[in-house]
Protein backbone atom coordinates (compact mmCIF):
# COMPACT_ATOMS: atom_id res chain seq x y z
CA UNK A 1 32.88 -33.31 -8.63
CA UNK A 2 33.01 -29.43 -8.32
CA UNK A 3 33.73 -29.45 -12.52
CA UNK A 4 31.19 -31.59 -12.74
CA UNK A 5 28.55 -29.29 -10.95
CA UNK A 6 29.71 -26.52 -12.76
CA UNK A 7 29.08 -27.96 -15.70
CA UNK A 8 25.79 -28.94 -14.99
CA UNK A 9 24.94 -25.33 -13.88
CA UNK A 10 26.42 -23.76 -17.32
CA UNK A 11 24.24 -26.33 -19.28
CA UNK A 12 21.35 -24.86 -17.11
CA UNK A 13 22.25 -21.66 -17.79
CA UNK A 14 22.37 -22.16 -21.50
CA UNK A 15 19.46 -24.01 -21.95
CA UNK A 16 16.63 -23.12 -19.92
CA UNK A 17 13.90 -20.58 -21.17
CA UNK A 18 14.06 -18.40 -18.37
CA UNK A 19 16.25 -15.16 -17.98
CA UNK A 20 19.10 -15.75 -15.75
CA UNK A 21 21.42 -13.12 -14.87
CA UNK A 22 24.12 -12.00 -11.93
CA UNK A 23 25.06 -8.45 -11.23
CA UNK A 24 27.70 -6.68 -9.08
CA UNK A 25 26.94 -4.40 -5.99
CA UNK A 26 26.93 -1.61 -8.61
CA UNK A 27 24.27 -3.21 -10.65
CA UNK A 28 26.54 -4.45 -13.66
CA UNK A 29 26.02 -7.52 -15.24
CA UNK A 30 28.56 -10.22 -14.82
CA UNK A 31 26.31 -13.00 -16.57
CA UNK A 32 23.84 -12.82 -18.81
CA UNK A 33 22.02 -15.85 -20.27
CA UNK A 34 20.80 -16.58 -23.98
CA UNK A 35 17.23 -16.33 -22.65
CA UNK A 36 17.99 -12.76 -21.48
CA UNK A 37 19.31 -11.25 -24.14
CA UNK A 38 16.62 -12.33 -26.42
CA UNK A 39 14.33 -10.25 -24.17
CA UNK A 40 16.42 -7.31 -24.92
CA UNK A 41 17.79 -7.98 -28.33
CA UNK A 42 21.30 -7.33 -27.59
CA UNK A 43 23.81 -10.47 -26.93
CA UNK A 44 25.24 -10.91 -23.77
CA UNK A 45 29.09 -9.48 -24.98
CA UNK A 46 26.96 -6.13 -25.40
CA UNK A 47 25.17 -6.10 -21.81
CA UNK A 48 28.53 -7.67 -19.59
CA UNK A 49 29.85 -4.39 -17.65
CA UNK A 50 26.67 -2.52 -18.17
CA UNK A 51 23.66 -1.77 -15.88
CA UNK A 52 20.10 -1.77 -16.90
CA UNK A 53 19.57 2.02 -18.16
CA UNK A 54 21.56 0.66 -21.34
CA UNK A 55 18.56 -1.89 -21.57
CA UNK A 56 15.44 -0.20 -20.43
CA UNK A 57 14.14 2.75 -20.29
CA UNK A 58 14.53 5.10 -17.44
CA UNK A 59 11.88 4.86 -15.98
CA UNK A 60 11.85 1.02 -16.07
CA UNK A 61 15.50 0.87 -14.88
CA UNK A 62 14.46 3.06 -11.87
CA UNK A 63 12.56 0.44 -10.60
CA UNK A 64 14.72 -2.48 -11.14
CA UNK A 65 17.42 -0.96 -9.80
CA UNK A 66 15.87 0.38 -6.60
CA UNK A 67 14.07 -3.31 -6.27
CA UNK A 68 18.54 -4.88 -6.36
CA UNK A 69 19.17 -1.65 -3.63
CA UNK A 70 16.23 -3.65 -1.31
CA UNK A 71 17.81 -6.71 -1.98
CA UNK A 72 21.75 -5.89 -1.21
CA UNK A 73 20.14 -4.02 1.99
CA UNK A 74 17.48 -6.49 3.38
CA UNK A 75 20.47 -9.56 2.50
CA UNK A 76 17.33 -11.67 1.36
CA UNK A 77 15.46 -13.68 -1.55
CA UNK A 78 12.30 -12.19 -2.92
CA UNK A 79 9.64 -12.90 -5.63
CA UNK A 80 7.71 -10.43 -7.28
CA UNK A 81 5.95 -9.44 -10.83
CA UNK A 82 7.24 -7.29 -13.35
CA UNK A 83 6.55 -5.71 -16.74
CA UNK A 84 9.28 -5.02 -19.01
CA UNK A 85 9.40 -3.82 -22.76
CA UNK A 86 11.02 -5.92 -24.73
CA UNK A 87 13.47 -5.41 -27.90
CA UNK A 88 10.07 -5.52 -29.87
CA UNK A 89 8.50 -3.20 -27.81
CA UNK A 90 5.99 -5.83 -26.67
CA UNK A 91 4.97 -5.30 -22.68
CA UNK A 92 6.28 -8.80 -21.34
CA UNK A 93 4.97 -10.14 -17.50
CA UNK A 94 7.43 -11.69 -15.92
CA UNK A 95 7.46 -13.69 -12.69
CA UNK A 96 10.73 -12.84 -11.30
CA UNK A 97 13.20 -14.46 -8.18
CA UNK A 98 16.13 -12.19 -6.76
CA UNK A 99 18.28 -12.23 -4.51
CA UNK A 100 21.51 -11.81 -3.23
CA UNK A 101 24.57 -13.27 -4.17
CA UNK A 102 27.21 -14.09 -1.48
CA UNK A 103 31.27 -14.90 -1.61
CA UNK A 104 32.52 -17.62 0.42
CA UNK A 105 32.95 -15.34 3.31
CA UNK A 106 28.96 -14.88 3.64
CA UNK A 107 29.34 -11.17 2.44
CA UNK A 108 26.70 -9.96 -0.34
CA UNK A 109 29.11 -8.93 -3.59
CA UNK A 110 25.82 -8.73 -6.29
CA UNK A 111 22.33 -10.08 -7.06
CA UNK A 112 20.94 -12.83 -8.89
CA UNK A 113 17.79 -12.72 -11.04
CA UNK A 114 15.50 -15.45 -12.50
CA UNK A 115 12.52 -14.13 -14.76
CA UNK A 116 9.60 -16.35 -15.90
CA UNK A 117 7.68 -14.56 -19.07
CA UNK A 118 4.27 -15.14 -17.37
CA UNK A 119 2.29 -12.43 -20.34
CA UNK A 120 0.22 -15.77 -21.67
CA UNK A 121 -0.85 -16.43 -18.27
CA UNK A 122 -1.88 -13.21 -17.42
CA UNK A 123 -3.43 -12.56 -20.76
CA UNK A 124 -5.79 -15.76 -19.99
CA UNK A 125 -6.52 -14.35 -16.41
CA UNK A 126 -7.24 -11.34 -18.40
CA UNK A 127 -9.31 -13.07 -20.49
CA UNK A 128 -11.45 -14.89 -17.59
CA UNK A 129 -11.62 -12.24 -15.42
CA UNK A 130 -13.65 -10.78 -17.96
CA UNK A 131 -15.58 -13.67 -18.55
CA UNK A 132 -16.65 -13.69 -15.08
CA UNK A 133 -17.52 -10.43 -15.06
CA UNK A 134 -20.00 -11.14 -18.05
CA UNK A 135 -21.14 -13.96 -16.55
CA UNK A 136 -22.07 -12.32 -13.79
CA UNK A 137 -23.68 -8.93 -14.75
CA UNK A 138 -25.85 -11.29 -17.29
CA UNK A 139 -27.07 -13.94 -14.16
CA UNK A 140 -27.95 -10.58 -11.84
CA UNK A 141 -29.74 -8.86 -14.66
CA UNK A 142 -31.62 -11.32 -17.00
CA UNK A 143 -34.92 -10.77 -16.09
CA UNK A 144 -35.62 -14.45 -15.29
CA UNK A 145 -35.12 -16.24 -11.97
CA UNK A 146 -31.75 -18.04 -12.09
CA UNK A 147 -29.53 -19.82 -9.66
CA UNK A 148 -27.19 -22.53 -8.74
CA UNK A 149 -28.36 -25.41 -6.78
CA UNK A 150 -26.17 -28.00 -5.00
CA UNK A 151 -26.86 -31.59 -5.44
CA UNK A 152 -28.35 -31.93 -2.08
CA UNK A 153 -31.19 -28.86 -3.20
CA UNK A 154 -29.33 -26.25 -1.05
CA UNK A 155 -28.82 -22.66 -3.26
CA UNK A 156 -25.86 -21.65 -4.08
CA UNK A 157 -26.31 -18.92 -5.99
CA UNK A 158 -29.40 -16.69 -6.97
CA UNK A 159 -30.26 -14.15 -8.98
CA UNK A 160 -32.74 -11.08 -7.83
CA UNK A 161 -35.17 -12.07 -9.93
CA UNK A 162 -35.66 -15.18 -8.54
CA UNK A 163 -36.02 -13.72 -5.55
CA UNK A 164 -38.39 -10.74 -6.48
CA UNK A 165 -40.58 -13.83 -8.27
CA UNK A 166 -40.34 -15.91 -5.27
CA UNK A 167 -40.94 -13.11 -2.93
CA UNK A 168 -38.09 -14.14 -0.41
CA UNK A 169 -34.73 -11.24 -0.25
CA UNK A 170 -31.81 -13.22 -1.07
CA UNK A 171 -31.04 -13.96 2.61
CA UNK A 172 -34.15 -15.59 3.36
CA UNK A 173 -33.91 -18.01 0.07
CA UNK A 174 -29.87 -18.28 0.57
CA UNK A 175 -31.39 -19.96 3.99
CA UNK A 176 -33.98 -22.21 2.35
CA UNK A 177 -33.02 -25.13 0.00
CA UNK A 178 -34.81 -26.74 -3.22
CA UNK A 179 -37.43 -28.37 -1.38
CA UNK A 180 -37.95 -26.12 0.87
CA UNK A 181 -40.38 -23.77 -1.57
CA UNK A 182 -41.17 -27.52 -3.89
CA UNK A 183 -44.52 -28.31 -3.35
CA UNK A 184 -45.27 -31.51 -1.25
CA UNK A 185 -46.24 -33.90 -3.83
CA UNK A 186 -43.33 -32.36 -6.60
CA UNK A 187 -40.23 -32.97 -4.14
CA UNK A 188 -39.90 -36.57 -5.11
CA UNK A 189 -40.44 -36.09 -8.94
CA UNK A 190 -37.68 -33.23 -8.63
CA UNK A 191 -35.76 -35.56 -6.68
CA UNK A 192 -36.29 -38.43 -9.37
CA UNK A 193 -35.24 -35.99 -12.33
CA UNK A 194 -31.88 -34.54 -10.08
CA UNK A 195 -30.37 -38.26 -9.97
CA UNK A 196 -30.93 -38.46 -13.81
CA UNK A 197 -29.88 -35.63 -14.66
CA UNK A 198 -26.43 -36.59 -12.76
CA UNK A 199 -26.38 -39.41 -14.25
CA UNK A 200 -26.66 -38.66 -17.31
CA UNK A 201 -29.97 -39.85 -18.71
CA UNK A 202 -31.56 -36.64 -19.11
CA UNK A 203 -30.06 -33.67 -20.01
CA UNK A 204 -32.75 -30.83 -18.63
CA UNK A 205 -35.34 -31.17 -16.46
């Protein structure tokens, strides 16, 4: 059973896309998976025995290896982000797990690492962030009244324009809903037009 479990973890090892690595109390590597050493370009026979300044730069091992010192001190798991330059000397994101590694004794003898190459995630929050941002800036300064409106007629979002036109500050219409500043008789024709335009029938009102 304990061969069999083994195995199962060195098939893991092997095959999984994320960077998997062990390191002794001096911060030398004693495994070091396929996924990891196509981050750094080197195999693994070239990174067993060595610590990260033969795989990053200084200033990148710094941090790594005071982030394994916090780890063999504090005794505990911990997840965190990091940005590494790969082999090509592409900045990679990586969504990393560490923590320490214990003999049978319970005594801490070297950290564990599991990295997650996050960089197309964070490109795409990138990438919306700044979408929002547009959004935004264009709904607060197009000079016409805009805004969001729940189904039920209560605002949910409006512009200053609006409010300027409207003659409410954006408090006071935030406060009011759709029918609120309808006119009597045009509440139930806006009404009408809201359930079709739900719906489906219609696609602007």
């Amino acid at each position: 059973m304990i061969a069999d479990t083994r195995g199962l973890l060195e098939a893991l090892v092997r095959s999984t896309t994320d960077a998997i690595y062990v390191k002794d109390r001096q911060g030398r590597y004693l495994l070091f998976n396929k996924a990891a050493a196509e981050v750094v370009g080197k195999p693994a026979e070239a990174v067993l025995g060595r610590d990260d300044t033969a795989l990053f730069s200084p200033k990148e091992a710094r941090v790594i290896m005071a982030v394994d010192r916090a780890i063999l001190g504090a005794g505990r798991t911990r997840a965190n982000e990091e940005r590494l330059t790969a082999n090509s000397g592409a900045l990679i994101h990586f969504l990393s797990t560490k923590g320490p590694v214990r003999d049978e004794n319970g005594k801490v003898i070297g950290t564990f690492g599991i990295s997650r190459d996050i960089t197309e995630r964070k490109r795409m929050e990138k990438s919306l962030r700044k979408s929002e941002d547009l959004f935004r800036n264009t709904f607060e300064q197009v000079a016409v009244g805009m805004a969001h409106v729940s189904t039920t007629g209560r605002w949910l979002r409006v512009n200053q324009w609006l409010c300027d036109l409207l003659g409410f500050t954006r408090k006071e219409l935030m406060a009011k809903s759709f029918q609120d500043i309808t006119p009597p008789e045009e509440v139930s024709l806006d009404v009408l037009n809201m359930r079709k335009l739900l719906s489906g029938e219609i696609g602007t009102y």
